[in-house]
PDB file of N, CA and C in Angstrom:
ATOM      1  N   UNK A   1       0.849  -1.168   0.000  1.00  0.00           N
ATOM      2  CA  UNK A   1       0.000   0.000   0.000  1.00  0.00           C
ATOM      3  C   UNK A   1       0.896   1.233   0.000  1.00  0.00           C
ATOM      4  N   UNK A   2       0.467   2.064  -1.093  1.00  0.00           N
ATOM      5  CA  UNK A   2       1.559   3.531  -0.948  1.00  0.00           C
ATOM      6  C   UNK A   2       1.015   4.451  -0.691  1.00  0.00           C
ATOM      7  N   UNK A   3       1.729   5.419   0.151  1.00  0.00           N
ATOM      8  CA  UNK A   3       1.427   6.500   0.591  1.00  0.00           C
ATOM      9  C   UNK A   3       0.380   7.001   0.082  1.00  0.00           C
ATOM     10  N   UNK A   4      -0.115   6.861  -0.841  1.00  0.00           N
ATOM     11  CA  UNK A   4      -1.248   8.185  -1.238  1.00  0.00           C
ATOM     12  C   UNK A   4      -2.665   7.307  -0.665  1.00  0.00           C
ATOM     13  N   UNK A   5      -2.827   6.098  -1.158  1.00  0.00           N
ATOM     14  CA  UNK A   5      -3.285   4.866  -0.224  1.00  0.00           C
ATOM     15  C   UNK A   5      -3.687   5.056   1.283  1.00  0.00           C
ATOM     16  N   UNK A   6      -2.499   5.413   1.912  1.00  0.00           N
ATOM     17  CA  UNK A   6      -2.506   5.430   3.248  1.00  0.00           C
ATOM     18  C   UNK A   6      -3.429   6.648   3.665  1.00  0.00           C
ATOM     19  N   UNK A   7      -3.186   7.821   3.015  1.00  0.00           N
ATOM     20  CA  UNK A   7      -3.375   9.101   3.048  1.00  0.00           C
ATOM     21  C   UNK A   7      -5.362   8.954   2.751  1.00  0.00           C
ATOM     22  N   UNK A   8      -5.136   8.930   2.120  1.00  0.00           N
ATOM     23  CA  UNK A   8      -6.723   8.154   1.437  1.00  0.00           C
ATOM     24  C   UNK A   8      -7.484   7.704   2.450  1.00  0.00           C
ATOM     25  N   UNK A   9      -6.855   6.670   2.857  1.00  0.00           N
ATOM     26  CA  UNK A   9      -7.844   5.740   3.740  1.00  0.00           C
ATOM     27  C   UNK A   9      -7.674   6.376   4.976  1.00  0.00           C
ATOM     28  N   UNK A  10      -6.704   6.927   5.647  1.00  0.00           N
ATOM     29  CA  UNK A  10      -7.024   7.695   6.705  1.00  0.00           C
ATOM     30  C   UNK A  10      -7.862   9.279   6.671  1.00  0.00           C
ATOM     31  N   UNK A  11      -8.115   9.561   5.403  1.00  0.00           N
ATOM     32  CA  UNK A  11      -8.947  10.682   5.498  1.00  0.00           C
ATOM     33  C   UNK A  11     -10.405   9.964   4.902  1.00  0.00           C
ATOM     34  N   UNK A  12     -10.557   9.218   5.086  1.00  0.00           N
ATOM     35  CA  UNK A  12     -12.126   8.340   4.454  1.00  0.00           C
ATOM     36  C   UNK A  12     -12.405   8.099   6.399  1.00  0.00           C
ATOM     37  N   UNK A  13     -11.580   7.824   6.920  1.00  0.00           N
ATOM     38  CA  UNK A  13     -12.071   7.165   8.089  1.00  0.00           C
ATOM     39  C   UNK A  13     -12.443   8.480   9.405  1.00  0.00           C
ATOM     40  N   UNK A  14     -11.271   9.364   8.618  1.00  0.00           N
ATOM     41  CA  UNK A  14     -11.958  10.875   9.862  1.00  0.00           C
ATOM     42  C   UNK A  14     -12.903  11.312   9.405  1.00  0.00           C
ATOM     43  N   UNK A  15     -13.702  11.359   8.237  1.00  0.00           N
ATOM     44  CA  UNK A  15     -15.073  11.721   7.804  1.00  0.00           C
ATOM     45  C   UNK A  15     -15.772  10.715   7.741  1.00  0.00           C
ATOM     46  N   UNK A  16     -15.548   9.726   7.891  1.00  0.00           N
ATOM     47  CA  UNK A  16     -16.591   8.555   8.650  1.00  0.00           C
ATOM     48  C   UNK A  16     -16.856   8.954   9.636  1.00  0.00           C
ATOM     49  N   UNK A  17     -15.797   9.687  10.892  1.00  0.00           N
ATOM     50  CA  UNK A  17     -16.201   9.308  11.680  1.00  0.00           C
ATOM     51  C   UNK A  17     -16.527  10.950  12.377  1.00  0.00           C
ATOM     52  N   UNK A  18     -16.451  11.888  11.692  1.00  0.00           N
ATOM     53  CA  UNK A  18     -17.362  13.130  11.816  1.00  0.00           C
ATOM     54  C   UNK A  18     -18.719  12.977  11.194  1.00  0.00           C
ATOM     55  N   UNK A  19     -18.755  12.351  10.017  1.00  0.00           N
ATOM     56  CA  UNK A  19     -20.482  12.102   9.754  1.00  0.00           C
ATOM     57  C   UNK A  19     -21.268  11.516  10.642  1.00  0.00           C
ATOM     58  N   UNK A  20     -20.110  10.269  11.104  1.00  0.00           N
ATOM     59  CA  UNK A  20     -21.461   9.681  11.782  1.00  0.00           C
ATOM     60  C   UNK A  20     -21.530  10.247  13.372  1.00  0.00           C
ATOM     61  N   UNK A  21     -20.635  11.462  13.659  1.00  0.00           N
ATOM     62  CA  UNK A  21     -20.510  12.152  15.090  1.00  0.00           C
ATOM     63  C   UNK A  21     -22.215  13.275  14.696  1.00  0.00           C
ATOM     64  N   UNK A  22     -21.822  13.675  13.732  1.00  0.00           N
ATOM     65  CA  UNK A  22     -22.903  14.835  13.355  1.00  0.00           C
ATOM     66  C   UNK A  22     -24.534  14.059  13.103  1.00  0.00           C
ATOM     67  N   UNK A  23     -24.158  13.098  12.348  1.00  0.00           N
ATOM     68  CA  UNK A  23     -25.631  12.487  12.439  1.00  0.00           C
ATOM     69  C   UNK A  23     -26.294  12.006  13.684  1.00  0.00           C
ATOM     70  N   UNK A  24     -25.372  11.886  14.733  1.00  0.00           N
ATOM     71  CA  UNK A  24     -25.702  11.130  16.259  1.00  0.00           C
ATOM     72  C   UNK A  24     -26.246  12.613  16.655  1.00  0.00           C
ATOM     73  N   UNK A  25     -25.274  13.375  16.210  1.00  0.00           N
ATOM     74  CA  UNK A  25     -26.031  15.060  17.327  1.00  0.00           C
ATOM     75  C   UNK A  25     -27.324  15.615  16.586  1.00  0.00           C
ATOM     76  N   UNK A  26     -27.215  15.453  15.132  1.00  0.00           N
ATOM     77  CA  UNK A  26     -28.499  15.507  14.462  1.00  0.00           C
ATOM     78  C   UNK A  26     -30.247  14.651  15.097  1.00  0.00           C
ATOM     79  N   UNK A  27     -29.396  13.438  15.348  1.00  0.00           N
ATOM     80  CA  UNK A  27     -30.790  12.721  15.350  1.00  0.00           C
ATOM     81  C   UNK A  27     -31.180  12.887  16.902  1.00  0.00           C
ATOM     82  N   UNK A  28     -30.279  13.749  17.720  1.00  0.00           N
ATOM     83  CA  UNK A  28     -30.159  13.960  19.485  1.00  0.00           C
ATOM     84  C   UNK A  28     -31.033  15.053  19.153  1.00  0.00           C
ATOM     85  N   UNK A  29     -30.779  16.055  18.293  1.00  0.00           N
ATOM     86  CA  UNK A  29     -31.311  17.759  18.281  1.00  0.00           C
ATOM     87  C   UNK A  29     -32.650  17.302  17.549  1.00  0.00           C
ATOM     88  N   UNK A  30     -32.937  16.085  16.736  1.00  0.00           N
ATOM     89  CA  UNK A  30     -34.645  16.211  16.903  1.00  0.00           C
ATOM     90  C   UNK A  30     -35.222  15.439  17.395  1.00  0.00           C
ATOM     91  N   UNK A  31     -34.850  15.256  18.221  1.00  0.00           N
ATOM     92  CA  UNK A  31     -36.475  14.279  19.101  1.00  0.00           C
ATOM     93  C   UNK A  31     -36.197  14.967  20.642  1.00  0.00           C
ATOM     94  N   UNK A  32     -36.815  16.184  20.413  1.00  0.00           N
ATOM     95  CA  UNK A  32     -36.632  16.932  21.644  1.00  0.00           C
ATOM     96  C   UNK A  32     -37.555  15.843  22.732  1.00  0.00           C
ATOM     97  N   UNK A  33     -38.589  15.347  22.670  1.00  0.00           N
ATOM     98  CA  UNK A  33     -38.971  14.416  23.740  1.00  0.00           C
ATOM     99  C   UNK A  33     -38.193  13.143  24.198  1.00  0.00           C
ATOM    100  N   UNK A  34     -37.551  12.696  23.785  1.00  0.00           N
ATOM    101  CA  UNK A  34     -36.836  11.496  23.766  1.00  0.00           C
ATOM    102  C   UNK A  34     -36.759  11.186  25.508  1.00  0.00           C
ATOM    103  N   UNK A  35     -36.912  10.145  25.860  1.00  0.00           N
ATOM    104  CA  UNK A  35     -36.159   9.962  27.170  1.00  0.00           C
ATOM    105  C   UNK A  35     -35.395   8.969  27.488  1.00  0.00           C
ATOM    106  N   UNK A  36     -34.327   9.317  28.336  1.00  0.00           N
ATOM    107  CA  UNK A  36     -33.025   9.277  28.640  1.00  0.00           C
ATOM    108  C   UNK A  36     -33.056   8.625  29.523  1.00  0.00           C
ATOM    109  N   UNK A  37     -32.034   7.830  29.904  1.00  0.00           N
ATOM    110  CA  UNK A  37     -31.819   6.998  31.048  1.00  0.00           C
ATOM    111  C   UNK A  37     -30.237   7.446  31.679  1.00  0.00           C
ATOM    112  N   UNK A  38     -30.103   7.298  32.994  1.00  0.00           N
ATOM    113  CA  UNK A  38     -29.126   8.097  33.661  1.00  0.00           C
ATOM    114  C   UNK A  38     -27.804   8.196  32.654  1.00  0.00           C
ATOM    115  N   UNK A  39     -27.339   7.215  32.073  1.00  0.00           N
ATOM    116  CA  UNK A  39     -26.010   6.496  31.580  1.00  0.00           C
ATOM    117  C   UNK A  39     -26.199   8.136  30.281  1.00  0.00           C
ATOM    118  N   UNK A  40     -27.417   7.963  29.581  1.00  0.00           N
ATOM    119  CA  UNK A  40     -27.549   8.640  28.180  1.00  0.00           C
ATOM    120  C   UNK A  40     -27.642   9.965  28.361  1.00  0.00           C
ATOM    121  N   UNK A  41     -28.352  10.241  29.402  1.00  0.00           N
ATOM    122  CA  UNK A  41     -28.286  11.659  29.942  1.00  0.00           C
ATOM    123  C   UNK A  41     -27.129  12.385  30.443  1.00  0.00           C
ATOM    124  N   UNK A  42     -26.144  11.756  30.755  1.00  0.00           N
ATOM    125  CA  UNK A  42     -25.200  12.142  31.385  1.00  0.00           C
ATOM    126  C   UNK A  42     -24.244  11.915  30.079  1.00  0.00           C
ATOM    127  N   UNK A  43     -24.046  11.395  29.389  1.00  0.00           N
ATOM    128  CA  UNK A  43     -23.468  11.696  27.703  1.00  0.00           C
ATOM    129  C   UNK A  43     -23.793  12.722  27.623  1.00  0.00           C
ATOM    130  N   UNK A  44     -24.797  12.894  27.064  1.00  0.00           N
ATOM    131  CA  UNK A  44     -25.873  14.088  26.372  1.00  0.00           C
ATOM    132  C   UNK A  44     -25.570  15.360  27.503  1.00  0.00           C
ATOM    133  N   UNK A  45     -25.447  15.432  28.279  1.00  0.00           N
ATOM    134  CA  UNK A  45     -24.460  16.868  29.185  1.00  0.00           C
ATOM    135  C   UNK A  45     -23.508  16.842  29.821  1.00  0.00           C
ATOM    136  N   UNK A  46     -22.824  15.422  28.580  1.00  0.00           N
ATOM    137  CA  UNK A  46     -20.929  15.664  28.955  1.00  0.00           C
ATOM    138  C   UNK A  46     -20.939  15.766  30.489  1.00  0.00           C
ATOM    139  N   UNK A  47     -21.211  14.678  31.158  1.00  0.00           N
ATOM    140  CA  UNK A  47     -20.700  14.817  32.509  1.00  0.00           C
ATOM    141  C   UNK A  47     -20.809  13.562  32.967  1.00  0.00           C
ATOM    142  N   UNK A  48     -20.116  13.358  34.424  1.00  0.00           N
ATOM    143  CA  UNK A  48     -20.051  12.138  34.941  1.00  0.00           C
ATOM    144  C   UNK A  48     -21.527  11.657  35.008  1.00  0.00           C
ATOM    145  N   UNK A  49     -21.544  10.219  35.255  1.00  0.00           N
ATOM    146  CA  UNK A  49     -22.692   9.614  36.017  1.00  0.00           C
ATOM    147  C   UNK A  49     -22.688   9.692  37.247  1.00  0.00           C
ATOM    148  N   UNK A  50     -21.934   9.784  38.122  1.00  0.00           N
ATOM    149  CA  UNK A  50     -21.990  10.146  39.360  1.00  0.00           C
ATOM    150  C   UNK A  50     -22.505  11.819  39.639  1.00  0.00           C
ATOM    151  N   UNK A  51     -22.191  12.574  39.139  1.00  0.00           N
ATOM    152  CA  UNK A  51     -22.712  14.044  38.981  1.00  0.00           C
ATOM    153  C   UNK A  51     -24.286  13.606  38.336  1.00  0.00           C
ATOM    154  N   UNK A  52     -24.413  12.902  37.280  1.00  0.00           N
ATOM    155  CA  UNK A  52     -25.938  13.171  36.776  1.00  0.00           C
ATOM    156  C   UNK A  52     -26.909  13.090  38.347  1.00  0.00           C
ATOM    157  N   UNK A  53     -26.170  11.844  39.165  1.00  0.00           N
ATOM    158  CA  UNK A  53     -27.491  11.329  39.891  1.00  0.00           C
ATOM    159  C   UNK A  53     -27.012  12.181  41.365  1.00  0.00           C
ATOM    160  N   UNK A  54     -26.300  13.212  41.384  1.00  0.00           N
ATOM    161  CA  UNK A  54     -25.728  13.828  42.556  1.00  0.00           C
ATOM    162  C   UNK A  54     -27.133  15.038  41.596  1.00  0.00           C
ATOM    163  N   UNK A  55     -27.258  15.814  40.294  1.00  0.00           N
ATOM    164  CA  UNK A  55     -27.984  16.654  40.239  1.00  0.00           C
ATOM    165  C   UNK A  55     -29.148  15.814  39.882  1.00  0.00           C
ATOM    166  N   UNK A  56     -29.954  14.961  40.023  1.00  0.00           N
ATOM    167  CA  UNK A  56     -30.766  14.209  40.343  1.00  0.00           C
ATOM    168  C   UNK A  56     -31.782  14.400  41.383  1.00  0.00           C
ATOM    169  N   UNK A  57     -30.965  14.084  42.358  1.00  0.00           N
ATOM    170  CA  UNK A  57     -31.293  13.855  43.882  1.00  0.00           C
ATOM    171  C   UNK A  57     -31.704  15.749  44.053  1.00  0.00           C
ATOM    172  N   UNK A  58     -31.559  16.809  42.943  1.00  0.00           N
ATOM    173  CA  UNK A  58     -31.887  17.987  43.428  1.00  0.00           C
ATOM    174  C   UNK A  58     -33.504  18.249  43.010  1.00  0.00           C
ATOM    175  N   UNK A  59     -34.242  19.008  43.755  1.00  0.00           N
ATOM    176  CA  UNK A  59     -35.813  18.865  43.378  1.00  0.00           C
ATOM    177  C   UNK A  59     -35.769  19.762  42.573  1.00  0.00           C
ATOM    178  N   UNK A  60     -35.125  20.588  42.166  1.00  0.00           N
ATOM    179  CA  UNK A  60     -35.649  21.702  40.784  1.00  0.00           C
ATOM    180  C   UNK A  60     -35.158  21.081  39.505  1.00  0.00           C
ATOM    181  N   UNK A  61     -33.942  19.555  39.359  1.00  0.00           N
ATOM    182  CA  UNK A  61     -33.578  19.508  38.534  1.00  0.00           C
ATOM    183  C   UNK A  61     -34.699  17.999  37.936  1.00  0.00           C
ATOM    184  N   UNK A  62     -34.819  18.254  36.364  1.00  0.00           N
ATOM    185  CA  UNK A  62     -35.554  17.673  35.470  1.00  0.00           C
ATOM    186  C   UNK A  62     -35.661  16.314  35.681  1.00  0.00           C
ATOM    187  N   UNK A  63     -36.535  15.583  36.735  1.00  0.00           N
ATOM    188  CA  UNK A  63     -35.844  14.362  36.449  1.00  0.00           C
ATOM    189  C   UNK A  63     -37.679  13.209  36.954  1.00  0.00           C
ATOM    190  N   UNK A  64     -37.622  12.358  36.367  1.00  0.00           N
ATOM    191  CA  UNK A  64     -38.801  11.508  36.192  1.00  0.00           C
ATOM    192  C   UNK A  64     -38.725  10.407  36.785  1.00  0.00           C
ATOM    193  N   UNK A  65     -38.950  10.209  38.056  1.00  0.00           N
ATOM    194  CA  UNK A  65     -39.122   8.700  38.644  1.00  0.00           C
ATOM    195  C   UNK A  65     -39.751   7.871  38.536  1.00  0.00           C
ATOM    196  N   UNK A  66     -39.678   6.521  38.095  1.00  0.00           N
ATOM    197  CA  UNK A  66     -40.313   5.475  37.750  1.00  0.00           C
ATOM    198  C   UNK A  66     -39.486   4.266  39.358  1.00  0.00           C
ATOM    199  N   UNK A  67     -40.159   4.173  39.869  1.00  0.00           N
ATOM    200  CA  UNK A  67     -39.989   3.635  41.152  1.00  0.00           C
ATOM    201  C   UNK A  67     -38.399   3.604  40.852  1.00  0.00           C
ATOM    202  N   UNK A  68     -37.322   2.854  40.985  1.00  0.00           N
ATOM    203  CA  UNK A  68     -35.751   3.259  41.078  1.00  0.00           C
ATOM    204  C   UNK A  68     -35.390   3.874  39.816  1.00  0.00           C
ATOM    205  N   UNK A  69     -36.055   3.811  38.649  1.00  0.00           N
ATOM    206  CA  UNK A  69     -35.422   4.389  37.803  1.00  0.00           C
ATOM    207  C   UNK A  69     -35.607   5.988  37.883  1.00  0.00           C
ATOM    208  N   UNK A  70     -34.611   6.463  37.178  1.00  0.00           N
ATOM    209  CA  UNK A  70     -34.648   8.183  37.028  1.00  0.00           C
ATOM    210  C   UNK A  70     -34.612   8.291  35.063  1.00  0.00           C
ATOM    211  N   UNK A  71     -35.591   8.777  34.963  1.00  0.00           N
ATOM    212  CA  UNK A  71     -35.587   9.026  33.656  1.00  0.00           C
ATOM    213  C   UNK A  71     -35.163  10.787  33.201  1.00  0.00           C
ATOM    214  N   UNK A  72     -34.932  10.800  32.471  1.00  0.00           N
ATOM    215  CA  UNK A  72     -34.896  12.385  31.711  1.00  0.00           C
ATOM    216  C   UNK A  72     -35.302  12.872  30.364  1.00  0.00           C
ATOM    217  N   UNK A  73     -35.951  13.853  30.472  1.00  0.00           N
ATOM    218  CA  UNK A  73     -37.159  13.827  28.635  1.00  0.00           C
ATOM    219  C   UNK A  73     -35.549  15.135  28.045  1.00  0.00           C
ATOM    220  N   UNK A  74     -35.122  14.947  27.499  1.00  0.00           N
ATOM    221  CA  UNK A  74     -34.521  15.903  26.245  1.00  0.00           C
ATOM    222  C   UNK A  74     -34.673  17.610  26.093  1.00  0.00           C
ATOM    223  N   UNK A  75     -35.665  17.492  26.154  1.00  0.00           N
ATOM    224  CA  UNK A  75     -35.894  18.949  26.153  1.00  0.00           C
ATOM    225  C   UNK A  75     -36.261  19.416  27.354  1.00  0.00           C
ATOM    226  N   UNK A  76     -36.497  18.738  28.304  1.00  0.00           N
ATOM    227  CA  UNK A  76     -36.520  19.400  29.963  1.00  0.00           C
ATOM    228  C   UNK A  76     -34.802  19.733  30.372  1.00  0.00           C
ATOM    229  N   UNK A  77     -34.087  18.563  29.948  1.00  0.00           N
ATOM    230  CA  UNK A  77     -32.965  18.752  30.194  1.00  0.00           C
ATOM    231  C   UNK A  77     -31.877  20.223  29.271  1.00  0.00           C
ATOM    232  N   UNK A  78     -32.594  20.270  28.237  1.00  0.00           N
ATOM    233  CA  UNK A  78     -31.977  21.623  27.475  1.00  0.00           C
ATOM    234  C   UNK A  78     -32.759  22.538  27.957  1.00  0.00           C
ATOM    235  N   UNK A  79     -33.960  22.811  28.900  1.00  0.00           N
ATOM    236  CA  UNK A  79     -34.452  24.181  29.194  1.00  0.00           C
ATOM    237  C   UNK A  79     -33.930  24.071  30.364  1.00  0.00           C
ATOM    238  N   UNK A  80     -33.505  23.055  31.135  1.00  0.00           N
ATOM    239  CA  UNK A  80     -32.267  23.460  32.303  1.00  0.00           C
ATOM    240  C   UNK A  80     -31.018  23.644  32.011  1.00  0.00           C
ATOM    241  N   UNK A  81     -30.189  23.473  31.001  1.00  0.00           N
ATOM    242  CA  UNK A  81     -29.107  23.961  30.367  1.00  0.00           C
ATOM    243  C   UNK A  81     -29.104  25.402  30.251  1.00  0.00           C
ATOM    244  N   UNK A  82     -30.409  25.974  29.625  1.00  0.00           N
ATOM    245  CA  UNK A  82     -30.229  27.081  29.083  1.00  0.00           C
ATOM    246  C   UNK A  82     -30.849  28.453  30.576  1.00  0.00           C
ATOM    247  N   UNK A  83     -31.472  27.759  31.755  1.00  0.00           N
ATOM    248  CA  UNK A  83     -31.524  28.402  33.034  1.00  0.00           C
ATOM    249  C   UNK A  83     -30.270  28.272  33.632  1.00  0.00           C
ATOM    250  N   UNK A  84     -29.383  27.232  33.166  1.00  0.00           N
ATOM    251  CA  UNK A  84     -28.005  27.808  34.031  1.00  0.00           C
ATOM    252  C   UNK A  84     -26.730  28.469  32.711  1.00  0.00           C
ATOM    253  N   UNK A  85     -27.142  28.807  31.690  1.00  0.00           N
ATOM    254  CA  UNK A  85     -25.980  29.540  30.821  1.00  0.00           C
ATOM    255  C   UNK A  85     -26.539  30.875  31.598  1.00  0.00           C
ATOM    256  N   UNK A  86     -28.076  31.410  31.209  1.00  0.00           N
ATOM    257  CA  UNK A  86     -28.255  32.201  32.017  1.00  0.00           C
ATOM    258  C   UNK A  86     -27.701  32.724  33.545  1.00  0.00           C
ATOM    259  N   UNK A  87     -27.764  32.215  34.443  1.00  0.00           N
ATOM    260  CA  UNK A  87     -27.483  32.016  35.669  1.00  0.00           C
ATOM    261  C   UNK A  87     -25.754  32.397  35.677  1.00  0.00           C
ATOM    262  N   UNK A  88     -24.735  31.979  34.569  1.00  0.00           N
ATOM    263  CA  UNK A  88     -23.465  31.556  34.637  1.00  0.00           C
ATOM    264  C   UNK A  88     -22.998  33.102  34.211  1.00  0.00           C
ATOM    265  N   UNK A  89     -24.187  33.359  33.068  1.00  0.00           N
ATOM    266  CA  UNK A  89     -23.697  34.929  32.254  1.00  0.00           C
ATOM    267  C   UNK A  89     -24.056  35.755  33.106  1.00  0.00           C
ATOM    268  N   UNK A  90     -25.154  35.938  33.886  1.00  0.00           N
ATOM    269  CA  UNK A  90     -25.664  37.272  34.916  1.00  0.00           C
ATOM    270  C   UNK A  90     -26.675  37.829  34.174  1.00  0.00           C
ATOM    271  N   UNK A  91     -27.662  36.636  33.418  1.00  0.00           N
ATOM    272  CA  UNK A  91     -28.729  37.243  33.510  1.00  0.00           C
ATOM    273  C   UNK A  91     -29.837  36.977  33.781  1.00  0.00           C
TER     274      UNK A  91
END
C-alpha cells in the first residue's frame, strides 16, 4: 500500500467518523422528547454519572421517577441547560 493509499484511507475514516458524530447530534437535536436513562443523559451533558445522579437527587432539577429508575425527557434537560448559561452569564 503507498502512501497516497494510506493518506486516502485515513482521510475516508476521519469523515466517517465526523459524519457519523454529526448524524448522532443531528438525530439527538430532533427528538426533543426522547427519554433518557441516567447512563444517556449524562453523555448528552458531557458529565459524569456520578454528577448526573448527585444533580438528580436535586428537586428543581428535570428528572422523572419510575420507582428506582430516574428518567430524563430531552428537552426538559436543554431548558435546564439554558436556566443555568443564564445564571453563569448574569442574567
Amino acid at each position: 500500500m503507498g502512501l497516497d493509499e494510506i493518506i486516502k484511507e485515513s482521510v475516508r475514516e476521519v469523515v466517517r467518523e465526523e459524519i457519523q458524530a454529526a448524524l448522532a447530534s443531528f438525530q439527538q437535536q430532533s427528538q426533543p422528547n426522547k427519554v433518557m436513562r441516567v447512563k444517556e443523559a449524562a453523555a448528552y451533558l458531557n458529565i459524569a454519572v456520578c454528577r448526573m445522579y448527585e444533580l438528580a437527587s436535586n428537586p428543581q432539577f428535570p428528572v422523572i421517577r419510575e420507582g428506582r429508575k430516574l428518567l430524563f425527557l430531552q428537552k426538559d434537560l436543554e431548558a435546564w441547560l439554558e436556566v443555568q448559561k443564564a445564571r453563569t452569564n448574569g442574567s
